[in-house]
PDB file of N, CA and C in Angstrom:
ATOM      1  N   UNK A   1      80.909  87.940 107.536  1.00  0.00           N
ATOM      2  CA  UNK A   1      80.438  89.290 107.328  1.00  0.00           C
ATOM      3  C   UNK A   1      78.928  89.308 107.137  1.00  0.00           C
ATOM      4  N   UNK A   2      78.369  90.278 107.747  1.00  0.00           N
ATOM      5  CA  UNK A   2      76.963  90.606 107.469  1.00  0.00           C
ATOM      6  C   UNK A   2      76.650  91.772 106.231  1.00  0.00           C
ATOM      7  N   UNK A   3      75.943  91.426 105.647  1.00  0.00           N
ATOM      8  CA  UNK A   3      75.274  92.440 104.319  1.00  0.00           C
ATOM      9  C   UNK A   3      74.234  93.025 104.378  1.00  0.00           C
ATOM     10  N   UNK A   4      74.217  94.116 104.174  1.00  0.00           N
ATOM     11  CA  UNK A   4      72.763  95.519 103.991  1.00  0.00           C
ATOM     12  C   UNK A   4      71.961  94.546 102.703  1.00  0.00           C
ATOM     13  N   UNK A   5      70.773  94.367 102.978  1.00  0.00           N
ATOM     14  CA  UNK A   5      70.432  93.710 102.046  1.00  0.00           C
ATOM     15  C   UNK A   5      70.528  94.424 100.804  1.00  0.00           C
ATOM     16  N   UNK A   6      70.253  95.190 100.654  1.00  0.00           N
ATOM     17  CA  UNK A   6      70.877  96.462  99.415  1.00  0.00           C
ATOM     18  C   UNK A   6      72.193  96.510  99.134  1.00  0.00           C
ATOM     19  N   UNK A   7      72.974  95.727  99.383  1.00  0.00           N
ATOM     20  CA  UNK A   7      74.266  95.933  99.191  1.00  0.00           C
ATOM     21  C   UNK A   7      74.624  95.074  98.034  1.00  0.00           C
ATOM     22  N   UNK A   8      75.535  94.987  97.402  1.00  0.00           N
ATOM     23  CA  UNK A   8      75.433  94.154  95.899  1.00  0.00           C
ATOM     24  C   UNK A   8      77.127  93.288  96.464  1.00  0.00           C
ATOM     25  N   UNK A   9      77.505  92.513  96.873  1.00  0.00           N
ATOM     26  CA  UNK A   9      78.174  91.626  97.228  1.00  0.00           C
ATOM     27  C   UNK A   9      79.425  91.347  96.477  1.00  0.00           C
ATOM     28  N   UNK A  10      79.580  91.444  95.631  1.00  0.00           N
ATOM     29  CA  UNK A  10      80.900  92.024  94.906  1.00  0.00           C
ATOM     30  C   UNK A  10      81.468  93.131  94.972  1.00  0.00           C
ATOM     31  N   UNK A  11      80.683  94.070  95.529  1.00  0.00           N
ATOM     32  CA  UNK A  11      81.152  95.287  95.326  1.00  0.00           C
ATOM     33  C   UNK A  11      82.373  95.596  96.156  1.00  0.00           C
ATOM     34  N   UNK A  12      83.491  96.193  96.655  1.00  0.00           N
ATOM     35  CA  UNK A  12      84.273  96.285  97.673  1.00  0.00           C
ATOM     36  C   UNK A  12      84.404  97.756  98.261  1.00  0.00           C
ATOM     37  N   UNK A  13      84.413  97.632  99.805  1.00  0.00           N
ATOM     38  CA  UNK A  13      84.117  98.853 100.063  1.00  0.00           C
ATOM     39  C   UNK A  13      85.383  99.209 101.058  1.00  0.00           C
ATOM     40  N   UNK A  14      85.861 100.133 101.699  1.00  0.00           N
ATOM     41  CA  UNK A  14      86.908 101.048 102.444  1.00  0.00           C
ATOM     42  C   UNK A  14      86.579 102.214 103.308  1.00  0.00           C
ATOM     43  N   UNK A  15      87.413 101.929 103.935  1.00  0.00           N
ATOM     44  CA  UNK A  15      86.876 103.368 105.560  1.00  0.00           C
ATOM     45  C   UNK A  15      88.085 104.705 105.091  1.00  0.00           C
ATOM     46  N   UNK A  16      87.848 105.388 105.480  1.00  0.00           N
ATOM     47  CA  UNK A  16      88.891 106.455 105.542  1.00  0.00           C
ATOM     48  C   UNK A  16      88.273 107.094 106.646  1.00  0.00           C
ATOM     49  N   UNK A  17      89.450 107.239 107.740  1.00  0.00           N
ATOM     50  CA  UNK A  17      89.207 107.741 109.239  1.00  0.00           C
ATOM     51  C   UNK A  17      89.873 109.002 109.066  1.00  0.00           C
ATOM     52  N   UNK A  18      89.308 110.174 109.900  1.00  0.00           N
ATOM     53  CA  UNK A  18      90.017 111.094 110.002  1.00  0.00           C
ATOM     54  C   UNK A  18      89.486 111.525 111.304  1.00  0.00           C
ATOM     55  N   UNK A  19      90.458 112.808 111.650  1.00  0.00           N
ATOM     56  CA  UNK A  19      90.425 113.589 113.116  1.00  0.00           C
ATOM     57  C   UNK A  19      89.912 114.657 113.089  1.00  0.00           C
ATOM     58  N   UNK A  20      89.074 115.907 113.759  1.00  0.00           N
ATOM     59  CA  UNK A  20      88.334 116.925 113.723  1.00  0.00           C
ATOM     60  C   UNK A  20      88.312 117.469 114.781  1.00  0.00           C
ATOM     61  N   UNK A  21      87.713 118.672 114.924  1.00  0.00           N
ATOM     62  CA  UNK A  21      87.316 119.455 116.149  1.00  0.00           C
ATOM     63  C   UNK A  21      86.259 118.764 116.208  1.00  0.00           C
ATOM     64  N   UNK A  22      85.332 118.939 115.770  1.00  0.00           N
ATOM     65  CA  UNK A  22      83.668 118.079 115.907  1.00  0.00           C
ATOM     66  C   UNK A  22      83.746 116.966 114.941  1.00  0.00           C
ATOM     67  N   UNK A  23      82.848 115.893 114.845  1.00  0.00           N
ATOM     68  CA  UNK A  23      82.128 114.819 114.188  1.00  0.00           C
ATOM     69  C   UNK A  23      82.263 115.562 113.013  1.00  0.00           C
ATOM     70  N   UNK A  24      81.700 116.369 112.730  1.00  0.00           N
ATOM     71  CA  UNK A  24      81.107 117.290 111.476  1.00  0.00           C
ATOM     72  C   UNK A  24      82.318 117.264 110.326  1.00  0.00           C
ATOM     73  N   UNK A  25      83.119 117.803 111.166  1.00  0.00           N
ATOM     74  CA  UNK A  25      85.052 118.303 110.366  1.00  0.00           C
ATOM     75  C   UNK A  25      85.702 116.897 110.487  1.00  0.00           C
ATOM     76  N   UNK A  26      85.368 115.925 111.010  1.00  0.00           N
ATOM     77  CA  UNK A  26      85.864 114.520 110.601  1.00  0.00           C
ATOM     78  C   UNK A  26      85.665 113.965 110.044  1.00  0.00           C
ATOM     79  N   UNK A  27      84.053 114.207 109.606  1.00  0.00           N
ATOM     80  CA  UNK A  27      83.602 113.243 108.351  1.00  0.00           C
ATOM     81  C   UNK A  27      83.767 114.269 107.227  1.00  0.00           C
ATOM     82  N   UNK A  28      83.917 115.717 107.166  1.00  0.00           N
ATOM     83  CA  UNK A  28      84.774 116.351 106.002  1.00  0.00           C
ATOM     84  C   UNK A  28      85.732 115.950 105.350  1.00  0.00           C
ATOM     85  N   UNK A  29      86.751 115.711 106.628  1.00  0.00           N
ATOM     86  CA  UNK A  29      88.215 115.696 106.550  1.00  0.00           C
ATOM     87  C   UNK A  29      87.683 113.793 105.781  1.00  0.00           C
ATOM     88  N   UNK A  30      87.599 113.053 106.337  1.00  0.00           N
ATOM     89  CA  UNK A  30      87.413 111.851 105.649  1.00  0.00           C
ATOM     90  C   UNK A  30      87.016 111.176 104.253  1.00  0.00           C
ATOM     91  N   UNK A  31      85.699 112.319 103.992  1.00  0.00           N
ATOM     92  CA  UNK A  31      85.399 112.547 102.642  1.00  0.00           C
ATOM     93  C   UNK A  31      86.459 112.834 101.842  1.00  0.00           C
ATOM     94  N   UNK A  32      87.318 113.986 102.073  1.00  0.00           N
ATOM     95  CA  UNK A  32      88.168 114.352 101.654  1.00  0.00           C
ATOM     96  C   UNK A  32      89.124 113.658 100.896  1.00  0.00           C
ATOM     97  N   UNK A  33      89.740 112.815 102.136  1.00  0.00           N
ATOM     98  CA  UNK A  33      90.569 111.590 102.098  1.00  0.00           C
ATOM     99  C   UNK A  33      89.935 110.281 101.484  1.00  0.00           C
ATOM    100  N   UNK A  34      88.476 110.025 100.715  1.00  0.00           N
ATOM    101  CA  UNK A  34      88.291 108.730 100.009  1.00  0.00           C
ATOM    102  C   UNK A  34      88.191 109.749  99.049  1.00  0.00           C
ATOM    103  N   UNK A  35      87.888 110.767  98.838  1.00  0.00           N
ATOM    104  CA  UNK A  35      88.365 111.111  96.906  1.00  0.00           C
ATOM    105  C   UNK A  35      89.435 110.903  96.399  1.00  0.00           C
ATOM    106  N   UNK A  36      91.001 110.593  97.394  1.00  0.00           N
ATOM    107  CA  UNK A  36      91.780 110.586  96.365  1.00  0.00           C
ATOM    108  C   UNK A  36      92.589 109.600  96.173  1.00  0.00           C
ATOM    109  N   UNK A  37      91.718 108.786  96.519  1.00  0.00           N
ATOM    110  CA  UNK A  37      91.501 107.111  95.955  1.00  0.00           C
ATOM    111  C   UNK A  37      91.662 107.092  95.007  1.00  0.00           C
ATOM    112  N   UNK A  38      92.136 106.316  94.620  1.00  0.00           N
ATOM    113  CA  UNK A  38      92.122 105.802  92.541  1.00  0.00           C
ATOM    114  C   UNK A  38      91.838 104.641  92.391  1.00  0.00           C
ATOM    115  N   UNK A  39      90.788 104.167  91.544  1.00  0.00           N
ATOM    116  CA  UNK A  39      90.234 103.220  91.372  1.00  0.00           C
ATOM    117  C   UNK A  39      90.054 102.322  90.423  1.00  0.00           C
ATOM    118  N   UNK A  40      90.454 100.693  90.258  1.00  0.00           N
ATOM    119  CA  UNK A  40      90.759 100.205  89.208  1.00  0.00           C
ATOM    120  C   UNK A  40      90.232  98.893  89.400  1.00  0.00           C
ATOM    121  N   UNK A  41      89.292  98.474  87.840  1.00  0.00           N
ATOM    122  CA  UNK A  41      88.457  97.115  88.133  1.00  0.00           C
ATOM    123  C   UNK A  41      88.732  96.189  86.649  1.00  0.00           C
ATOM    124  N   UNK A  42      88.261  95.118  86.992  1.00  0.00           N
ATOM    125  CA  UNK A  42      88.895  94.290  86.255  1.00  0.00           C
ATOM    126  C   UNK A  42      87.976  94.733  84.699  1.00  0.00           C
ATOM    127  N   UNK A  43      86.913  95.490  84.641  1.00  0.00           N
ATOM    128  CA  UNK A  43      86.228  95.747  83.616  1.00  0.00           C
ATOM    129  C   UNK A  43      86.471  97.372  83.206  1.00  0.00           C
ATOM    130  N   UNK A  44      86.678  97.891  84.141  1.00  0.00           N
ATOM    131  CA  UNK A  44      87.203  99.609  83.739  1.00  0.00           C
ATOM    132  C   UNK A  44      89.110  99.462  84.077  1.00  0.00           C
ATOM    133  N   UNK A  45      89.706  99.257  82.925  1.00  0.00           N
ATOM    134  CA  UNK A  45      90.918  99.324  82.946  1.00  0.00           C
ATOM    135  C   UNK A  45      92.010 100.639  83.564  1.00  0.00           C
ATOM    136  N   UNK A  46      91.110 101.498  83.170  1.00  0.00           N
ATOM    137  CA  UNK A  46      92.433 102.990  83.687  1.00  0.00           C
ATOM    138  C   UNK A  46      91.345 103.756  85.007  1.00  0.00           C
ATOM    139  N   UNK A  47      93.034 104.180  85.942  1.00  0.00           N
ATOM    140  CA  UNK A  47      92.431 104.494  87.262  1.00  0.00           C
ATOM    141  C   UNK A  47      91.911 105.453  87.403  1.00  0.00           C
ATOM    142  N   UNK A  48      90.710 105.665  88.262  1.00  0.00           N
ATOM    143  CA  UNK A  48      89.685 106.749  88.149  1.00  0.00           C
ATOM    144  C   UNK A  48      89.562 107.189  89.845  1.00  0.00           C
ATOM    145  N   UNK A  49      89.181 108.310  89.838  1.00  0.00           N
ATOM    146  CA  UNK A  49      88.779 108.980  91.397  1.00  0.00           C
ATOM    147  C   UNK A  49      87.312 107.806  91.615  1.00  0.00           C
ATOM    148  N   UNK A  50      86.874 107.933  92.581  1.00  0.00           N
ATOM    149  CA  UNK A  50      85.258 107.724  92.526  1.00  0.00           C
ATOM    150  C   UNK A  50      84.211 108.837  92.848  1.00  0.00           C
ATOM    151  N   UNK A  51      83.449 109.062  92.405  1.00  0.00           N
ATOM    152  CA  UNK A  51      82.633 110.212  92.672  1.00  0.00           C
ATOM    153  C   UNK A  51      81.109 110.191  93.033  1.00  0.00           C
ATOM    154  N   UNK A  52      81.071 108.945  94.024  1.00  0.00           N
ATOM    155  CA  UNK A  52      79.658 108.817  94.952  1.00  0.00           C
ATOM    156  C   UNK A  52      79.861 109.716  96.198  1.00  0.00           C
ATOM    157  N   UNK A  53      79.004 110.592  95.907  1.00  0.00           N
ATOM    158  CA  UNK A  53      78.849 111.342  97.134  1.00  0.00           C
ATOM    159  C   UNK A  53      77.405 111.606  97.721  1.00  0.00           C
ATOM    160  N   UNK A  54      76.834 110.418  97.459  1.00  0.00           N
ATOM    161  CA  UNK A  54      75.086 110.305  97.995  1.00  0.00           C
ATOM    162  C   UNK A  54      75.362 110.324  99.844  1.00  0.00           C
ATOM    163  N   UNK A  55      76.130 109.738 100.109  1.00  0.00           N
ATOM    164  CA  UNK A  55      76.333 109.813 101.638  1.00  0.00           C
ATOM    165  C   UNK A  55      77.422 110.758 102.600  1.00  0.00           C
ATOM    166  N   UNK A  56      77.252 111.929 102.052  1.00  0.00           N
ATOM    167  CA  UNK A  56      78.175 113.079 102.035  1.00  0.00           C
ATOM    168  C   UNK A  56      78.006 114.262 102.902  1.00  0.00           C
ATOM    169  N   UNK A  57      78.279 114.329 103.859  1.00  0.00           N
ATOM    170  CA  UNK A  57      78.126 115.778 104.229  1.00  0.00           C
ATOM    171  C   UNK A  57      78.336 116.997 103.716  1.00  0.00           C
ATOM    172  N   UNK A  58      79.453 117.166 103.047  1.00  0.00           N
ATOM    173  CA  UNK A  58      79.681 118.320 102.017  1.00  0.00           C
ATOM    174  C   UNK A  58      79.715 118.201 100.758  1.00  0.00           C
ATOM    175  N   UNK A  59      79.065 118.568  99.809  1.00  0.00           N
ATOM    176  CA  UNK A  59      79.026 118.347  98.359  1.00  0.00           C
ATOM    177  C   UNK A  59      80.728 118.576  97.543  1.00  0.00           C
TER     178      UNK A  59
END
């Protein structure tokens, strides 16, 4: 695997694909679909949504 040098290497990351009329309503629909993820680490014990949305098309 190759790394963004900005990328912090432990971290683990996931796609969520979705379908649209345009690009636009796919990466909605996708957003959509990684919020309702639940998320659980060996240092935060109880499962949580995640709520990075710096790379987001819709707030």
């Amino acid at each position: 695997l190759a790394y963004h040098s900005g990328w912090i290497v432990e971290e683990r990351m996931g796609i969520a694909l979705a379908m649209g009329d345009n690009a636009f309503d796919a990466k909605r629909k996708a957003e959509v679909a990684a919020h309702k993820i639940m998320i659980r680490t060996a240092a935060e014990r109880e499962w949580r949504g995640q709520e990075e949305k710096r790379m987001h098309v819709v707030e």
